[in-house]
Structures are given as structure tokens and as C-alpha cells.
Protein backbone atom coordinates (compact mmCIF):
# COMPACT_ATOMS: atom_id res chain seq x y z
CA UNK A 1 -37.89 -47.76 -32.53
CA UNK A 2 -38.65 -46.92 -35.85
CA UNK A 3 -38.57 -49.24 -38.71
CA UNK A 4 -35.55 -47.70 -40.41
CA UNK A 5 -33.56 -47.89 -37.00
CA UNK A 6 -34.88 -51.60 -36.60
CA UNK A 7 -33.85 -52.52 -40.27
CA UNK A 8 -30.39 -51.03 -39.97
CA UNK A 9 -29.59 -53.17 -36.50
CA UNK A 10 -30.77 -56.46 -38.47
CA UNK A 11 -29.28 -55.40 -41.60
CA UNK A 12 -25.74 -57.02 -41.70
CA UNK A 13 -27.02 -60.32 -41.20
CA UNK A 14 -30.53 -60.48 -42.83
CA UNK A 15 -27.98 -59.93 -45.98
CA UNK A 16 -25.71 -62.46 -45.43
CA UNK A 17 -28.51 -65.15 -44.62
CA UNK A 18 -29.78 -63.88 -48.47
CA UNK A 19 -26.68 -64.31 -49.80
CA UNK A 20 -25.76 -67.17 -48.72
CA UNK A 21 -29.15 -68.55 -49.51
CA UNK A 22 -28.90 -66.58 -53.21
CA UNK A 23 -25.27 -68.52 -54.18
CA UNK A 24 -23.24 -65.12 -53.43
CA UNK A 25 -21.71 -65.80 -50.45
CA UNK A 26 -18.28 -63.93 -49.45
CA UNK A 27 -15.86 -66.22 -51.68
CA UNK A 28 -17.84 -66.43 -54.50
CA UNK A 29 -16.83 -66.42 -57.96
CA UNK A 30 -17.17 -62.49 -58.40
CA UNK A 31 -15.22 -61.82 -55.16
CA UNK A 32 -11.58 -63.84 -56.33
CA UNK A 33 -9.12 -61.87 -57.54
CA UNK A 34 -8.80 -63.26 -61.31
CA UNK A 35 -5.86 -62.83 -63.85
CA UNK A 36 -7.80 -65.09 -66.86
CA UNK A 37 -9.79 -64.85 -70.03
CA UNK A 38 -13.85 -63.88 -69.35
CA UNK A 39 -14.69 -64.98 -72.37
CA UNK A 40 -15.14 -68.72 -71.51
CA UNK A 41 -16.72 -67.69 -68.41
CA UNK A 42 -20.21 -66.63 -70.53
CA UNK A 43 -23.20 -66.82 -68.38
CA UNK A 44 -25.82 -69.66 -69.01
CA UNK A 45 -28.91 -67.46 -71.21
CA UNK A 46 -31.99 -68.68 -72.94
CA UNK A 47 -32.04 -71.16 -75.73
CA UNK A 48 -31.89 -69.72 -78.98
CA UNK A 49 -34.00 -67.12 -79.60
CA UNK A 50 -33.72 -64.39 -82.27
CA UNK A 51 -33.96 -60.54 -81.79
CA UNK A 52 -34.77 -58.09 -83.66
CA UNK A 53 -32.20 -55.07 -83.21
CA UNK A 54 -28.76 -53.97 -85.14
CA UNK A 55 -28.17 -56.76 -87.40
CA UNK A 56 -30.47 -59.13 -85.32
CA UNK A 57 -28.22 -58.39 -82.42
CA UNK A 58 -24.69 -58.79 -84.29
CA UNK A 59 -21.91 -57.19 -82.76
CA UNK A 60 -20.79 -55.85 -86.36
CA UNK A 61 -23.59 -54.61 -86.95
CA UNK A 62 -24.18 -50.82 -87.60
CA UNK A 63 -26.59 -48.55 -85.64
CA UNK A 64 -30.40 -48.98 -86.94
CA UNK A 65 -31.41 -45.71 -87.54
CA UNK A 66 -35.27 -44.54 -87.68
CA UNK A 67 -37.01 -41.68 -87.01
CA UNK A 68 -37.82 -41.89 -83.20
CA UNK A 69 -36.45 -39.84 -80.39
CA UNK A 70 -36.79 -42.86 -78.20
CA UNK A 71 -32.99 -43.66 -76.95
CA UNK A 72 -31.41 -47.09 -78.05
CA UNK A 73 -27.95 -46.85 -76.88
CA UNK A 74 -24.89 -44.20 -75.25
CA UNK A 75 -23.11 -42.52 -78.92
CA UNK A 76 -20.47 -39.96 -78.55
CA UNK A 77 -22.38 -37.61 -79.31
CA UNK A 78 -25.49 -38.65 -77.00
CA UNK A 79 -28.28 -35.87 -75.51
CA UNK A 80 -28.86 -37.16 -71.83
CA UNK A 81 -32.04 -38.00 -71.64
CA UNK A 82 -34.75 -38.01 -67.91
CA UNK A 83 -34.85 -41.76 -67.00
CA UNK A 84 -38.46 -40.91 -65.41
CA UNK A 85 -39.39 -39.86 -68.73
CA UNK A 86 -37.63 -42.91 -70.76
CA UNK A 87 -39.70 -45.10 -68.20
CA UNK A 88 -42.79 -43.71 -69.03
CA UNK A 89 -42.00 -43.92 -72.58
CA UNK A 90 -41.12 -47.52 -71.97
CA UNK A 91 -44.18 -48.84 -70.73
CA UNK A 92 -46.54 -47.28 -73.17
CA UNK A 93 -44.11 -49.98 -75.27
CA UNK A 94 -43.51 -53.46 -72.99
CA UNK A 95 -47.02 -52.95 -71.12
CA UNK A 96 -50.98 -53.48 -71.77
CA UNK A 97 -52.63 -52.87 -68.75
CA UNK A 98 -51.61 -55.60 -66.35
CA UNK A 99 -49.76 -57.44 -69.32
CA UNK A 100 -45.75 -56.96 -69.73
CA UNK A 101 -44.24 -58.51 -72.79
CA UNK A 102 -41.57 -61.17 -72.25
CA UNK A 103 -39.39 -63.11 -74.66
CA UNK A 104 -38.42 -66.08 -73.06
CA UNK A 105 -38.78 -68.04 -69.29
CA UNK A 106 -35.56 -70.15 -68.68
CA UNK A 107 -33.66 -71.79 -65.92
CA UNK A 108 -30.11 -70.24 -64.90
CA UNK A 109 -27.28 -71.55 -62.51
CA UNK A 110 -26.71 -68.12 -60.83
CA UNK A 111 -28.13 -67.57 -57.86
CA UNK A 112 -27.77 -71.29 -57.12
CA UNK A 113 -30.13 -71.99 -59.42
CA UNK A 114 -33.56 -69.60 -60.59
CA UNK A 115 -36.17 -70.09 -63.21
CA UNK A 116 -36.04 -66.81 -65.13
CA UNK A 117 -38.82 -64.72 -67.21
CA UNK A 118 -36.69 -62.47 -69.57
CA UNK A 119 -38.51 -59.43 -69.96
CA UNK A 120 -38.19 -56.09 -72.60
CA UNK A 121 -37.93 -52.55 -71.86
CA UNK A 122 -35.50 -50.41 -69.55
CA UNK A 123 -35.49 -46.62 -68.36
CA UNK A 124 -31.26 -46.49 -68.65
CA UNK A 125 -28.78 -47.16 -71.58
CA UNK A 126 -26.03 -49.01 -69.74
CA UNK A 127 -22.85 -49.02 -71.81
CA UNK A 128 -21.88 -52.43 -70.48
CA UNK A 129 -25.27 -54.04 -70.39
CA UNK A 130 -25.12 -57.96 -70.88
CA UNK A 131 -28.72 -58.08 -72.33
CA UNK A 132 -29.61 -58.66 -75.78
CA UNK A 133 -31.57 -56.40 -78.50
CA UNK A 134 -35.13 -56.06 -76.81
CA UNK A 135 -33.31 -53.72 -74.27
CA UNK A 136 -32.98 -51.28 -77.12
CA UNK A 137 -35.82 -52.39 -79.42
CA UNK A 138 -38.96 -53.06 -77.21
CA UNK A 139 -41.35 -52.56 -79.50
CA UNK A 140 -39.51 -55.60 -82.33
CA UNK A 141 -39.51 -58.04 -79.48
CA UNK A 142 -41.38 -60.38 -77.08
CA UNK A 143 -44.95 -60.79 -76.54
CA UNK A 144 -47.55 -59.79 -73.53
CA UNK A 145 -48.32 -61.93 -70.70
CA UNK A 146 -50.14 -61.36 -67.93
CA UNK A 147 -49.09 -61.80 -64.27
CA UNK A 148 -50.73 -65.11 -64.31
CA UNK A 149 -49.27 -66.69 -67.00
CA UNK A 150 -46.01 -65.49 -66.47
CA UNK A 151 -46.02 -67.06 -62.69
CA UNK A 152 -47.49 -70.16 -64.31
CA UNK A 153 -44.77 -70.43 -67.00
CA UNK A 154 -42.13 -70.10 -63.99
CA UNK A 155 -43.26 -72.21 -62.25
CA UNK A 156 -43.58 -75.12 -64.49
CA UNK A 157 -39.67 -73.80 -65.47
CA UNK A 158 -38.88 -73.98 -61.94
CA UNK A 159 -40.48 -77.61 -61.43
CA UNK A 160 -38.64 -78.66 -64.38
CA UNK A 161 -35.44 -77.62 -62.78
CA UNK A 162 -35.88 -78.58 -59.65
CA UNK A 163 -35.30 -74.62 -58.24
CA UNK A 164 -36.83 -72.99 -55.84
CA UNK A 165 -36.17 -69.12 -56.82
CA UNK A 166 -37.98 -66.69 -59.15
CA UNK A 167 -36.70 -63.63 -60.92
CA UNK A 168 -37.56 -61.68 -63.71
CA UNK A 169 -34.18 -60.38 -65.41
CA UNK A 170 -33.33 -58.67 -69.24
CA UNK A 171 -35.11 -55.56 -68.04
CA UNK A 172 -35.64 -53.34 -65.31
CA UNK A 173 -38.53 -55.22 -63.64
CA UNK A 174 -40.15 -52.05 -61.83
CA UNK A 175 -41.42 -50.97 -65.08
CA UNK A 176 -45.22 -52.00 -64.87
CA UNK A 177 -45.95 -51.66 -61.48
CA UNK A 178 -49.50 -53.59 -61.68
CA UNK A 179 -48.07 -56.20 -63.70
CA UNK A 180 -45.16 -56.94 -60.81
CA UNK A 181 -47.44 -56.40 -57.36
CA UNK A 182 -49.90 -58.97 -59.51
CA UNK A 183 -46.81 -61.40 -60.20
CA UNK A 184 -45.61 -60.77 -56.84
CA UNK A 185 -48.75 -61.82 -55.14
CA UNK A 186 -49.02 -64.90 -56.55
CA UNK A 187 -45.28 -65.89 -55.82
CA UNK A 188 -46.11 -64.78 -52.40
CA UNK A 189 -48.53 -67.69 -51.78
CA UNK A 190 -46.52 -70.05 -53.58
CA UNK A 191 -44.22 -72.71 -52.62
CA UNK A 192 -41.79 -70.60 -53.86
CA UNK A 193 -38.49 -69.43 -51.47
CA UNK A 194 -37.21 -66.87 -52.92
CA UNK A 195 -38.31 -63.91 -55.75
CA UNK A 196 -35.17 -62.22 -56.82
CA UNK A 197 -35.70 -58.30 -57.76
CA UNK A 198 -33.20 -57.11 -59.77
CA UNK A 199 -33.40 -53.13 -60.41
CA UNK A 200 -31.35 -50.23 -61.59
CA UNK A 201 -33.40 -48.29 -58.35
CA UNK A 202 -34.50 -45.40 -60.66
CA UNK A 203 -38.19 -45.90 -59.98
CA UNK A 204 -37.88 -46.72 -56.53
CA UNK A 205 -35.99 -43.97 -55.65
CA UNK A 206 -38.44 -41.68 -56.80
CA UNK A 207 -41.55 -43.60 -55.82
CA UNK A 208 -40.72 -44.89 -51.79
CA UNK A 209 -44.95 -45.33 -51.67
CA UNK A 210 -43.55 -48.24 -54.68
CA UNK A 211 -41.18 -49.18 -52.15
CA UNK A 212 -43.90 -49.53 -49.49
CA UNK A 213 -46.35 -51.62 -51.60
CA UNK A 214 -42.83 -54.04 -52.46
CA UNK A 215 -41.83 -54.16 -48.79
CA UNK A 216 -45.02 -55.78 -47.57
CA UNK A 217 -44.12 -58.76 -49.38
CA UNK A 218 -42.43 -61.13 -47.65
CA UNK A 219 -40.65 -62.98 -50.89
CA UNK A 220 -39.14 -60.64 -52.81
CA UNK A 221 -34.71 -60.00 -52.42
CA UNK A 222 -34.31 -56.63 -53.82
CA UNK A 223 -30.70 -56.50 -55.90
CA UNK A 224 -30.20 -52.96 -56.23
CA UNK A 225 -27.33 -52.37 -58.64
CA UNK A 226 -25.59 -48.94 -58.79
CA UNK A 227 -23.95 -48.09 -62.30
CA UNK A 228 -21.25 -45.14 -61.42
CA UNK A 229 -19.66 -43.29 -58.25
CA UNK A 230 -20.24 -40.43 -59.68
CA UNK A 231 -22.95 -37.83 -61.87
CA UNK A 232 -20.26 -37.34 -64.30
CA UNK A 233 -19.72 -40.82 -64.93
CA UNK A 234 -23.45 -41.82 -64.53
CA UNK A 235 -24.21 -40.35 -67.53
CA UNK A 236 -21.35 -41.25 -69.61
CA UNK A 237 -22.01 -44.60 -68.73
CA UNK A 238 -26.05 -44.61 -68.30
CA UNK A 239 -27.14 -41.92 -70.58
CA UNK A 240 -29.06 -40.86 -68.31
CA UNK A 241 -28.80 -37.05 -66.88
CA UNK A 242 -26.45 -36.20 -64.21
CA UNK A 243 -28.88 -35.42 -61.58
CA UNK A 244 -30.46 -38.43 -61.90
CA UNK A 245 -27.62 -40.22 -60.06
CA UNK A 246 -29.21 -40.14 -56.91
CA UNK A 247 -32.20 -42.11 -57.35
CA UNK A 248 -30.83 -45.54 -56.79
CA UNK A 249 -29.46 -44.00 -53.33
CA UNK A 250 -32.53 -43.13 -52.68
CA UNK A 251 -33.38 -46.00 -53.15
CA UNK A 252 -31.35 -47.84 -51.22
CA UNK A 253 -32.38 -45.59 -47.94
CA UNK A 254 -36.17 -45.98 -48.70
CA UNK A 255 -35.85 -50.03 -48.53
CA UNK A 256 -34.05 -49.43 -45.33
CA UNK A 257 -36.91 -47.31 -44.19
CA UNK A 258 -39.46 -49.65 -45.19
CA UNK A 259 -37.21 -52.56 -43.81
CA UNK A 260 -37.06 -54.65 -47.21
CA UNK A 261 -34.74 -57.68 -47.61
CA UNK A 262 -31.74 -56.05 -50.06
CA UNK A 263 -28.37 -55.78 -51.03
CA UNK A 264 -26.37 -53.46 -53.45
CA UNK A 265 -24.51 -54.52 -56.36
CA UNK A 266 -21.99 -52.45 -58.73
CA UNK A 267 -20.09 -52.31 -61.70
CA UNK A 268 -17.13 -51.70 -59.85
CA UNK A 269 -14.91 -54.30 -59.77
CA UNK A 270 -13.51 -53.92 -63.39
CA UNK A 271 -10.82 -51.06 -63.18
CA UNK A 272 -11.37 -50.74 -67.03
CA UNK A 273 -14.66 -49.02 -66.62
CA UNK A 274 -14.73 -47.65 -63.24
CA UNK A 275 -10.99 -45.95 -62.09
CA UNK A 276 -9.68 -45.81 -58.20
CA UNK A 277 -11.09 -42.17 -57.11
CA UNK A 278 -14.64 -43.13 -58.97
CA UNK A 279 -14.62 -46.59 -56.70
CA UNK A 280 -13.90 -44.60 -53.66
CA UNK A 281 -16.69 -42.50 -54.07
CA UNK A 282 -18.97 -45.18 -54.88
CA UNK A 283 -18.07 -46.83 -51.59
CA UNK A 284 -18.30 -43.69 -49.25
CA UNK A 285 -21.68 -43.04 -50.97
CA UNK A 286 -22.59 -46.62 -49.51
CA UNK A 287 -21.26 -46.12 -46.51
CA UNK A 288 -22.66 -42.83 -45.76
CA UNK A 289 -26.08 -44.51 -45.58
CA UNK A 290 -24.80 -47.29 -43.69
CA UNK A 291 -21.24 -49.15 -43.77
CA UNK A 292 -22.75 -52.63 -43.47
CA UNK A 293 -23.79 -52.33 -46.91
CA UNK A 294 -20.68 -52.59 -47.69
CA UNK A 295 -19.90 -56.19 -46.00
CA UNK A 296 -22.87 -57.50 -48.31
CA UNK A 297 -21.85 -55.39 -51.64
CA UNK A 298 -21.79 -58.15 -55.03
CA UNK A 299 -19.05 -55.95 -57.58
CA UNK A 300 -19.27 -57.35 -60.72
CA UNK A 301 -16.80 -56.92 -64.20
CA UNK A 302 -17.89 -56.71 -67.64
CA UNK A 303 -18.56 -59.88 -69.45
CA UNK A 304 -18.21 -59.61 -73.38
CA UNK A 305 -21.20 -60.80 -74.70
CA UNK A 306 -21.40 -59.49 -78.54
CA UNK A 307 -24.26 -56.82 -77.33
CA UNK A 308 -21.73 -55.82 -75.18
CA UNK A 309 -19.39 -55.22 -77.11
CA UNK A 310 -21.50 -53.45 -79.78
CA UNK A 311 -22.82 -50.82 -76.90
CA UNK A 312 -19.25 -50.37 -75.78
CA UNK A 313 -18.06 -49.57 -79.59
CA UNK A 314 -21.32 -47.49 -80.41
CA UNK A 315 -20.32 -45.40 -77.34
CA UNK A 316 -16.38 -44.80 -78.53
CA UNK A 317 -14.99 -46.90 -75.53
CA UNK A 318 -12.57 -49.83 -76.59
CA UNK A 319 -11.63 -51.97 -73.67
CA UNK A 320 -8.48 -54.41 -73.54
CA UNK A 321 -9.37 -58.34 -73.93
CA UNK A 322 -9.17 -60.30 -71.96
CA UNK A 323 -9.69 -59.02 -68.37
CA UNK A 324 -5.89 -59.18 -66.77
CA UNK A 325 -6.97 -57.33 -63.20
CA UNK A 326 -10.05 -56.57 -60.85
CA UNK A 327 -9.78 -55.12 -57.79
CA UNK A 328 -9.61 -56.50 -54.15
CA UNK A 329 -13.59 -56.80 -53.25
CA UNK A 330 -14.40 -54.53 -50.58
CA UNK A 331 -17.03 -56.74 -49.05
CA UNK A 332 -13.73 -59.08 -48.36
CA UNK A 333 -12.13 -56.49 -46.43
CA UNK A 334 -13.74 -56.08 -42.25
CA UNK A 335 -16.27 -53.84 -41.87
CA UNK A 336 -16.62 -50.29 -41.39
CA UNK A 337 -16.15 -47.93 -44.24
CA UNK A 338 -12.59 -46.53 -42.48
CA UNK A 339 -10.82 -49.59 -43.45
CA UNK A 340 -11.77 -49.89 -47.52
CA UNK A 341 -9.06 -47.59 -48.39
CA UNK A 342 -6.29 -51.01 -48.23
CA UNK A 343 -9.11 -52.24 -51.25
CA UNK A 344 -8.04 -49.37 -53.96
């Protein structure tokens, strides 16, 4: 048996041990079907810091202009831009050889509880992203550590907490490959449970030899998150070009093949940003590489953090406040991709 078929016959309840262990088991706060405001339900973020970015990050602020090519943020009037290429572009900003600059290490109740390294620098544009300025202004923002210090600094957060998981979040932590395997194998002989890996999948859906060199660690929980159900709405939503949208499916099948503990989130739980037919494609995407994806998949809504709501306006989409309606999870509903039609 081949490691894909063996990780595919474990598969439905590796991910459920994880999530249960990660604080997103099946009735958890992103799977109830709300009718109140979001806006008192902000999400606990570092202590104050200050960005540099439009208006040092105010959501009435206007567009910074400058001279560089290098994408900030989705306009109307946007050029799609390679997300291999924005990557590379990326880390010749946020990286020094095995350093990666960081703005802040924290401790956060999601996930049950994780000390957090909030990192710059992203390859996508996300319309609805939820992190601050040094998304969009890498080069203003943070400072370089190396793998050592930054596993140091987390773990004296995570001591101070009283936590035993690891992440590094505010960026798309496969940027700087030799700064995360060096991070990675020092969490790896740690006391440390649990190193959450939250990514976008760009990288490792066009690298599976990166997905190879992550899977032989035994710590890391890879969160893959996919952004749209379709190319179309990829790149209104991303920035990113159309054909691009396949990467983080690819990625998804190459941690399968390589037998990595995962699970796959989405935006797709707001109907404001992603409509019915767009959800249903999403889902028979997932399903198409395997339907027990599906019992495991976290759907999230937008959360109006002023950043937010400055990418959303920059990008000519007004949203209603507060959220009124999400739809019925589909991880709720039994398995097997011919019964998430009742969730639409």
C-alpha cells in the first residue's frame, strides 16, 4: 500500500483527533448557525503595537501610493499578478538568509490556547484578510529573527501561558523555507505538542519536494485554507491570477501523498462573500480528492477588523453589518459528498 492509499484510510480520524486536540471540534463556535453582531466577537491579537501602512493601519485611511510594482491590496481596477512571483518578491523583503522578520510573539485563546510569532510578508492579497499593515507593507514593519530566537521567544510565551501549541500566524509561513524547517526542527525536539501550520497552500502546491521535507516532521498540523470555489472568484478575491487556483488543491493531494497531519479550512461560510453555486463548487472540489475532507472542513466568516474593512472598501465591495446569516456547516452534515446538497 502506498502512502497516499494508507493516509486516505486513516484520514477521517487522524483529523478529528487534531481537531479535537486544536479546540475545533464539530460544535465549535464557527460551526453554529449565528443571527448576531461579529463585531464584539473580535479575536484576541497582540498588545499594542503600531504599523506602518495606510494611515498607520486606519480604516479611513487612503491608499499609500509609491512608486513600486509590488502589490499591496485587490483595487477595482487591479492587474492579477503570479503568486510564485509575489513570493519570491516577498522574501527578498521578510527574509535574510535563515532570518524572517517578525513583529510580535503573543499568546491567543484559539486553538485552545497557542503562543503565536506574528510574522510579515504574504504571496496573495486576500480581500477579507484579518491581518494588519505588515501584510501589505513588509518592508515598514517587524524585525529579523532567526529560527532560534524565534523558538526561544515562543517558548518562553508559551511557558508564560501555560500552552502547549506553537504557530506562526500574520503571514503565510511557507515563505522562507530554511527559516521554517530550522524553526520546525527545534519544535520537533521540544516539549512542545503541537506546531500549527497555517498556509494559503500556494507554495506547497507547487513545491510537493516542500511538502516532503514538512511531512517528515512529526509536530507540525498543516491548516490549509482555500480562498474561492472558483478561478473567477480566486482572483477577484486573491488578486492572484486565475490559473493559480489550483495550487492549494494541489496541495491538499500532495500532503495526502506524503501522509501529513491536515485539514482544510475556507472562507465559505459567510454567504456575503462566497454565493450558493461558488460553495458548491468549493465542496465538490474537496470531495473530488476525497469526501472525508469534508467531515473535518473549519468554514469561517469575515470578522471586521478595521484592515478589513479598509481592503474590502479599497476593492469596491461594501458588505452589510452586522452578519444576520451563515450557512449550515457542511462538516455538520454525515459524510460523503452526495449528501452536502441539504447544506446550500
Amino acid at each position: 500500500m502506498d502512502k497516499r492509499s494508507d493516509s486516505k484510510n486513516t484520514l477521517g480520524n487522524s483529523a478529528a483527533s487534531y481537531l479535537r486536540r486544536l479546540g475545533l471540534e464539530v460544535n465549535s463556535e464557527t460551526e453554529m448557525a449565528r443571527s448576531l453582531d461579529i463585531s464584539s466577537e473580535m479575536k484576541v491579537t497582540a498588545s499594542k503595537r503600531r504599523f506602518l501602512g495606510p494611515g498607520n493601519a486606519s480604516s479611513n485611511a487612503s491608499p499609500q501610493k509609491g512608486s513600486s510594482s509590488y502589490p499591496r491590496y485587490v483595487t477595482p481596477d487591479f492587474k492579477p499578478f503570479d503568486p510564485l512571483e509575489l513570493a519570491r518578491e516577498t522574501e527578498e523583503i521578510v527574509c535574510r538568509g535563515r532570518s524572517r522578520k517578525y513583529t510580535n510573539f503573543y499568546s491567543t485563546k484559539v486553538y485552545g490556547g497557542i503562543a503565536t510569532g506574528y510574522a510579515c510578508g504574504c504571496c496573495l492579497r486576500c480581500v477579507f484578510c484579518w491581518v494588519d499593515w505588515s501584510r501589505d507593507f513588509p518592508e515598514s514593519n517587524g524585525r529579523f529573527y532567526s529560527p532560534e530566537e524565534v523558538f526561544s521567544t515562543l517558548g518562553e510565551t508559551a511557558r508564560k501561558f501555560k500552552v502547549k501549541k506553537l504557530r506562526v500566524s500574520g503571514a503565510e509561513p511557507t515563505l522562507g523555507r530554511e527559516h521554517l524547517l530550522g524553526l520546525l526542527e527545534l519544535v520537533e525536539a521540544s516539549e512542545f505538542d503541537v506546531f500549527i501550520l497555517e498556509t494559503n497552500g500556494i507554495l506547497f502546491g507547487s513545491d510537493k519536494g516542500y511538502v516532503e521535507k514538512i511531512s517528515k516532521f512529526k509536530k507540525p498540523h498543516v491548516r490549509v485554507s482555500l480562498k474561492a470555489g472558483t478561478p473567477e472568484a480566486f482572483t477577484r478575491k486573491t488578486g492572484a491570477k486565475a490559473e493559480s487556483f489550483e495550487l492549494p488543491f494541489k496541495a491538499i493531494r500532495n500532503l495526502l501523498d506524503y501522509g501529513a497531519s491536515f485539514h482544510v479550512a475556507a472562507m465559505s461560510l459567510d454567504p456575503r462573500i462566497m454565493k450558493a453555486d461558488e460553495r458548491r463548487s468549493l465542496v465538490e472540489r474537496i470531495a473530488e480528492i476525497d469526501p472525508r475532507l469534508l467531515t473535518s472542513l473549519e468554514e469561517e466568516v469575515i470578522d471586521p477588523y478595521k484592515a478589513t474593512l479598509a481592503r474590502l472598501r479599497y476593492a469596491g465591495i461594501e458588505l452589510e453589518w452586522p452578519l444576520r446569516r451563515v450557512y449550515a456547516p457542511i462538516r455538520s452534515i454525515q459524510r460523503g459528498s452526495q449528501r452536502t446538497q441539504s447544506a446550500f
